[in-house]
Protein backbone atom coordinates (compact mmCIF):
# COMPACT_ATOMS: atom_id res chain seq x y z
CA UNK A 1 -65.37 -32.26 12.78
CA UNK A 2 -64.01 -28.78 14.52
CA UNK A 3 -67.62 -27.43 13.53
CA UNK A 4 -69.43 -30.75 15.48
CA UNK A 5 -70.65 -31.97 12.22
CA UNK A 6 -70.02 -35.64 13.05
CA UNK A 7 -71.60 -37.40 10.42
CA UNK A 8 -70.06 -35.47 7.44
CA UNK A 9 -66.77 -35.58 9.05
CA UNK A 10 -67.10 -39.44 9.32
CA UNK A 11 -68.72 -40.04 5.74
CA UNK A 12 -65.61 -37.66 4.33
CA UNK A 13 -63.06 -39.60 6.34
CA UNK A 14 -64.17 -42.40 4.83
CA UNK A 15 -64.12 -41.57 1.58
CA UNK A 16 -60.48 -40.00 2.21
CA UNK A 17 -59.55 -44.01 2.87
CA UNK A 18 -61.40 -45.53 -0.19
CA UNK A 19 -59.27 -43.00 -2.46
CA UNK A 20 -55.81 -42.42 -0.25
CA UNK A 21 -55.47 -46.24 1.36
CA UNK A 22 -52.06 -45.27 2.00
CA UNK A 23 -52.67 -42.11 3.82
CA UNK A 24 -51.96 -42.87 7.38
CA UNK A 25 -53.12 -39.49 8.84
CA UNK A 26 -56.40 -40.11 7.00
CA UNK A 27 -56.42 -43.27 8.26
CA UNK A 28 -55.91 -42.32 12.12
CA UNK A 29 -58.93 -39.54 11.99
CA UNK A 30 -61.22 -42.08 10.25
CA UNK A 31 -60.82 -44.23 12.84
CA UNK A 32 -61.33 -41.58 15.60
CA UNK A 33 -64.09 -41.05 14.42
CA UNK A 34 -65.05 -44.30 13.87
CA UNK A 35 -64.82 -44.74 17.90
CA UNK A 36 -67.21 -41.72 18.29
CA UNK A 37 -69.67 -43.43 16.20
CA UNK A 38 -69.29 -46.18 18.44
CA UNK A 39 -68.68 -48.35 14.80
CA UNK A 40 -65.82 -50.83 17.00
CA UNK A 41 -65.64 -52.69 14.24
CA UNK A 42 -64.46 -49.60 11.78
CA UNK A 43 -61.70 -49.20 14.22
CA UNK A 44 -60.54 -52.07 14.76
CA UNK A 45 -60.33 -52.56 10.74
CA UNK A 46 -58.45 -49.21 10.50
CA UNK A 47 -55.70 -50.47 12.84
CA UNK A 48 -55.12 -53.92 11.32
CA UNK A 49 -55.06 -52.26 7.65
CA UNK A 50 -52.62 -49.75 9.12
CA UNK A 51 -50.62 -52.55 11.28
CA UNK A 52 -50.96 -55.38 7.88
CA UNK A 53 -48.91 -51.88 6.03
CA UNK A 54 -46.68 -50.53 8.31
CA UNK A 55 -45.93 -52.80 11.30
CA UNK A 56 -42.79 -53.75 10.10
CA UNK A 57 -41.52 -50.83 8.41
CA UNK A 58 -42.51 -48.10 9.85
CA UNK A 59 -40.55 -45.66 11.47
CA UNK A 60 -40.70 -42.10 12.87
CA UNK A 61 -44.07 -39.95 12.55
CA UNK A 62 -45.69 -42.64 11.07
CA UNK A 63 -44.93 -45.44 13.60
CA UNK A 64 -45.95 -42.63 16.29
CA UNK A 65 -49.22 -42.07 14.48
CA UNK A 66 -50.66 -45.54 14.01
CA UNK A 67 -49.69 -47.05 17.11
CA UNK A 68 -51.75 -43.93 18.83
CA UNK A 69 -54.17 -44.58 17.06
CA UNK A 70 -53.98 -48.37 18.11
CA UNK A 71 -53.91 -48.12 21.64
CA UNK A 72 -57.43 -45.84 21.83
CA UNK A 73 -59.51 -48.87 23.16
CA UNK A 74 -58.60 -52.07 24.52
CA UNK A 75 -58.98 -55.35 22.65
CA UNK A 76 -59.20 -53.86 19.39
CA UNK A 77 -55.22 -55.51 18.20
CA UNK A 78 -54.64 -58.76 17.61
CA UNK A 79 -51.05 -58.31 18.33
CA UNK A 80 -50.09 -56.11 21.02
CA UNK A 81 -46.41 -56.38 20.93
CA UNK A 82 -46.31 -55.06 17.08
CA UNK A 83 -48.14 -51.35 18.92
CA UNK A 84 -45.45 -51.72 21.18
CA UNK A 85 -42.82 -52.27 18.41
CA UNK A 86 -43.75 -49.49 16.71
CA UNK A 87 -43.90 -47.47 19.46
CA UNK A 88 -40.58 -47.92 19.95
CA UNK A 89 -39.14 -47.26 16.21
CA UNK A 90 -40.90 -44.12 16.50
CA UNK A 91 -39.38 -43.31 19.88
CA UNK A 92 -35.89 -44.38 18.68
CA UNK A 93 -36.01 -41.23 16.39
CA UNK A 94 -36.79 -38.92 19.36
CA UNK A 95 -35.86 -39.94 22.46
CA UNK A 96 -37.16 -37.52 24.55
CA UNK A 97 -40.04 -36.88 22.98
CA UNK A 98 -42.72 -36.61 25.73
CA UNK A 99 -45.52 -38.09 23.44
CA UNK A 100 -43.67 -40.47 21.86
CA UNK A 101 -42.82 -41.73 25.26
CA UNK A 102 -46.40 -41.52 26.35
CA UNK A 103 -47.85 -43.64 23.23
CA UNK A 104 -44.70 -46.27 24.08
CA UNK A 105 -46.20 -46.33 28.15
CA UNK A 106 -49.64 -46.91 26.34
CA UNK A 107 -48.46 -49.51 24.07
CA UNK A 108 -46.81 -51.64 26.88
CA UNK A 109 -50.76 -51.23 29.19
CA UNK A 110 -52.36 -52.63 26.50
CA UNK A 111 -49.51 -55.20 25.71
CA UNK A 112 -50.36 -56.18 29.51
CA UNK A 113 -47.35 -54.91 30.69
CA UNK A 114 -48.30 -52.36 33.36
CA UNK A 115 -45.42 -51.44 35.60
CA UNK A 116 -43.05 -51.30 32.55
CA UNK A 117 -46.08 -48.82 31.49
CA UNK A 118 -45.82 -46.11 34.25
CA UNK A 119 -41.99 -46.17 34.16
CA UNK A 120 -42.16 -45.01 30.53
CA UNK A 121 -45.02 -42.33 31.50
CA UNK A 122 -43.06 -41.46 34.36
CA UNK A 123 -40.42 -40.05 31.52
CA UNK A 124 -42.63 -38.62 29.54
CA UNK A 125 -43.97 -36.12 32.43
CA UNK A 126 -40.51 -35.38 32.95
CA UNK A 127 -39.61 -34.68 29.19
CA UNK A 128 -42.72 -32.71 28.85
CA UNK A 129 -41.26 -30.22 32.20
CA UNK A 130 -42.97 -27.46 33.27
CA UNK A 131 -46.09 -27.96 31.17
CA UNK A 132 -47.73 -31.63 32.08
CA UNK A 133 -50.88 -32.53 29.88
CA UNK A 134 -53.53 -34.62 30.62
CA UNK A 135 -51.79 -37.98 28.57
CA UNK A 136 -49.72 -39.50 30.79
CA UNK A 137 -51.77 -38.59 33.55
CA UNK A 138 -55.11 -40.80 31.95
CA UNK A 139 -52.68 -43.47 31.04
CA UNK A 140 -51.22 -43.78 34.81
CA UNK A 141 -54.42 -44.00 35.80
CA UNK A 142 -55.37 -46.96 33.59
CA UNK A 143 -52.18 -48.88 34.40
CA UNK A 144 -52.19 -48.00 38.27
CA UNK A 145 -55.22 -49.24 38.38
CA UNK A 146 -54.59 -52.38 36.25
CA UNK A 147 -51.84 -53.09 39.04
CA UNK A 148 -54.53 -52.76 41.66
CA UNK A 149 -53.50 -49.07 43.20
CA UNK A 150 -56.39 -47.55 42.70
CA UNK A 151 -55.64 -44.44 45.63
CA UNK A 152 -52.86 -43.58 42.89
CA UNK A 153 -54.50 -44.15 39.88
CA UNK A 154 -57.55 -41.83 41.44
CA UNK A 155 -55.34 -39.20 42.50
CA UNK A 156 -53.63 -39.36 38.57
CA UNK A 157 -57.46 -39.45 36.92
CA UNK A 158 -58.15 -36.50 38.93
CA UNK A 159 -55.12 -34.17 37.70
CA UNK A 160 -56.45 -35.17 34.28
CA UNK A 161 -59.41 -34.02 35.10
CA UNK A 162 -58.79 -30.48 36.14
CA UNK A 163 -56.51 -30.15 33.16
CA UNK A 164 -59.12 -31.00 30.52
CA UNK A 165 -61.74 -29.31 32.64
CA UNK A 166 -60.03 -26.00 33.27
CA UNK A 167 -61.63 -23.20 30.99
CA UNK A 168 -60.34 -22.43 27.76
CA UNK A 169 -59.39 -19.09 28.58
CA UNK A 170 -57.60 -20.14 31.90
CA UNK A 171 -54.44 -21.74 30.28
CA UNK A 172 -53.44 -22.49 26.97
CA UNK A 173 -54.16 -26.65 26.53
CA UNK A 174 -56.94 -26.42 28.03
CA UNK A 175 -59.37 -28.77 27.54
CA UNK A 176 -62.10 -26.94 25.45
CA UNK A 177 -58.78 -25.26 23.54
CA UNK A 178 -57.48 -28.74 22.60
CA UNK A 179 -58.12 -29.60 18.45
CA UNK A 180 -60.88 -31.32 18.38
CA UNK A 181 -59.17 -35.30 17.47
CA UNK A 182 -57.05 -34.44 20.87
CA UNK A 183 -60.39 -33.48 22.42
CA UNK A 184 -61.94 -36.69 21.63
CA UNK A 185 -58.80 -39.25 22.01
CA UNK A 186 -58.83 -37.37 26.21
CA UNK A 187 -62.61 -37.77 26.44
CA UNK A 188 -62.36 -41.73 25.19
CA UNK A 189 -59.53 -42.67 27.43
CA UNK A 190 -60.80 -40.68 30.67
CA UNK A 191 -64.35 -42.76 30.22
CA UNK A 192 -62.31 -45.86 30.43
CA UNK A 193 -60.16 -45.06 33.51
CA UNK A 194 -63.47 -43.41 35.19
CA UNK A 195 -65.35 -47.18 34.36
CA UNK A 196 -62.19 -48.92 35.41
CA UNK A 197 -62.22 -47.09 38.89
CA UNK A 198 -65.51 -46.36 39.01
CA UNK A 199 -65.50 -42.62 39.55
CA UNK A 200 -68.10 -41.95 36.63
CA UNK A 201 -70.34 -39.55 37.44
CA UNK A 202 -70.18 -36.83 35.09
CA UNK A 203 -73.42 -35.69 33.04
């Protein structure tokens, strides 16, 4: 996948599944990729084989890992509020864990719970200080606009924007330094907040 060889990377991954069913982290890159592929169906069965395993028990790493990987495209969850319970066992571990906090505001968008959303993104781009990322700034910009501020959630899409787009060399995190799953997970969720506010013009 680092190389661009999509197909391979995909056919691997989901081998890595068939043999390892109860490898999460195999499980969360298979369906990334899965998403790439545009296969919504693949991801959507990743997260409830993940959820059906862990949803209840799941704490820590693992909690943070699938519901990340749940929250990647809307609709795909049956059940919401078990992203956003996991979210929160993983959070309970590290409070002030800027991504854990970020995956919990995602969780409670996509649970339909928008303002609740930005409060918890608001803490993660304080935990995360002097060095904000793109993440909570894409996610503000979904659940702004889900709350109809759209000025806001423009002006947050837009900081992402020059964050991912900023080159490699200009600042560590940029975007074309990112791995390439963060690469892709920033590229899927600033298509959806472009659509949702209509700012999608890139080529």
């Amino acid at each position: 996948a680092e190389r661009g060889r999509w197909a391979r990377a995909g056919a691997d991954l989901a081998r890595a599944v068939e043999r390892a069913p109860g490898d999460g982290a195999a499980w969360y890159l298979h369906g990334l990729l899965c998403l790439r592929a545009g296969d919504h169906k693949g991801y959507a069965e990743a997260c409830a084989t993940l959820l059906a395993r862990h949803a209840r028990g799941a704490v820590g790493a693992t909690a943070y890992r699938i519901a990340w990987l749940c929250v990647l495209e809307p609709g795909a969850v049956r059940d919401p509020a078990a992203v956003v319970g996991l979210a929160e066992r993983a959070l309970a571990q590290r409070p002030r864990d800027a991504d854990r906090l970020a995956t919990l505001g995602a969780a409670l968008y996509r649970s339909g719970r928008p303002e609740a959303a930005v409060r918890r993104l608001d803490e993660a781009l304080e935990a995360r200080g002097p060095n904000p990322a793109a993440e909570e700034w894409l996610w503000q910009a979904l659940a702004l606009g889900g709350l109809g501020r759209p000025a806001e959630a423009r002006q947050r899409l837009s900081k992402a924007a020059a964050w991912l787009d900023r080159p490699a060399a200009g600042a560590a995190g940029a975007g074309r330094a990112l791995p390439w799953y963060q690469h892709l997970e920033f590229e899927l969720l600033r298509r959806e907040a472009e659509k949702l506010l209509g700012t999608g013009n890139r080529h």
